[in-house]
Protein backbone atom coordinates (compact mmCIF):
# COMPACT_ATOMS: atom_id res chain seq x y z
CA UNK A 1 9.88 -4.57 28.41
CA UNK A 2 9.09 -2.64 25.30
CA UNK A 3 10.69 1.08 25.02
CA UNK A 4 7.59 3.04 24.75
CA UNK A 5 7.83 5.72 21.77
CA UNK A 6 5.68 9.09 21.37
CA UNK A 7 2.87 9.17 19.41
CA UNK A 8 3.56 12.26 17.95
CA UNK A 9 6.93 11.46 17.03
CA UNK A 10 6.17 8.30 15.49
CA UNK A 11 2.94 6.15 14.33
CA UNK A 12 4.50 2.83 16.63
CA UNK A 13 3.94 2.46 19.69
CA UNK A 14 7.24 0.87 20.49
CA UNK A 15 10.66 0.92 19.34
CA UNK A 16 10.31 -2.60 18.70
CA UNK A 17 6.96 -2.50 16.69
CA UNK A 18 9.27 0.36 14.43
CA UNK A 19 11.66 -2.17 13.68
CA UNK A 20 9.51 -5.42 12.85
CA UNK A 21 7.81 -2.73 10.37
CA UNK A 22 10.92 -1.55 9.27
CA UNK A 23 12.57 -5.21 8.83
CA UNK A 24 8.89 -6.15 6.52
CA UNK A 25 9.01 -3.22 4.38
CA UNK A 26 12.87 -3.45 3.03
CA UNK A 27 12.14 -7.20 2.74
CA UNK A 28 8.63 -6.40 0.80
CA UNK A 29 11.13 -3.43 -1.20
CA UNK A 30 14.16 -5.80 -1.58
CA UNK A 31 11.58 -8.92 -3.24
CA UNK A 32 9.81 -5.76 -5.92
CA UNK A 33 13.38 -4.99 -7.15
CA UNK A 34 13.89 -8.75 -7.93
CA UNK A 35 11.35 -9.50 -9.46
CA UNK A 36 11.82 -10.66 -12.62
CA UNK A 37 7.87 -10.08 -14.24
CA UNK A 38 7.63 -7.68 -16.93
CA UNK A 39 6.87 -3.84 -15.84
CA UNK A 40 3.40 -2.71 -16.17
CA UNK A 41 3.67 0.83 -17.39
CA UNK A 42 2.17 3.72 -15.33
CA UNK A 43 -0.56 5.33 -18.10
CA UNK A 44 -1.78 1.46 -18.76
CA UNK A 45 -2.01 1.31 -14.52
CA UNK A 46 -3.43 4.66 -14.01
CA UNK A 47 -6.36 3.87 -16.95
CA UNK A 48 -6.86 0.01 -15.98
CA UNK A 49 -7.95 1.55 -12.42
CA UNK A 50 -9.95 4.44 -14.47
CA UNK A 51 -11.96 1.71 -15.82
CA UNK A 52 -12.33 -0.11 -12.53
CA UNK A 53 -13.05 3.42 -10.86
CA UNK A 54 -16.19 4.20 -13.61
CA UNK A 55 -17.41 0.87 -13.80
CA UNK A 56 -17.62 0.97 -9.99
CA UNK A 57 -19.48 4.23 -10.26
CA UNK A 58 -22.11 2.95 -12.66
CA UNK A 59 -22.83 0.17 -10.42
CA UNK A 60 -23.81 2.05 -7.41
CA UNK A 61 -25.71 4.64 -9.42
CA UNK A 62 -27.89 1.99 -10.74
CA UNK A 63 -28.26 0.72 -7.43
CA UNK A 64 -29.42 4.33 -6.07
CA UNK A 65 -31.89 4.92 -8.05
């Protein structure tokens, strides 16, 4: 039977559910560190998604009006 955990102790509802999620994100962190792909820096990131952001913006606006 899964050992019930409180919900305002943790966001899982069981231990077990904590420790599947726990076991996917180290593997998820463990595959980022070896990967081998070239780093994207953090400004070209931050104004790529700028760009995504505004163009998303103009797109609805047009739609509004």
């Amino acid at each position: 039977m899964p050992t019930p955990l409180d919900p305002i102790v943790s966001e899982f509802a069981t231990v077990e559910e904590a420790e599947a999620y726990d076991q996917w994100f180290r593997e998820k962190v463990r595959r980022s560190m070896a990967d081998t792909r070239p780093r994207v820096p953090h400004d070209q990131v931050m104004a790529e998604v700028e760009k995504v952001i505004t163009e998303a913006e103009k797109r609805h606006k047009s739609r509004a009006a």
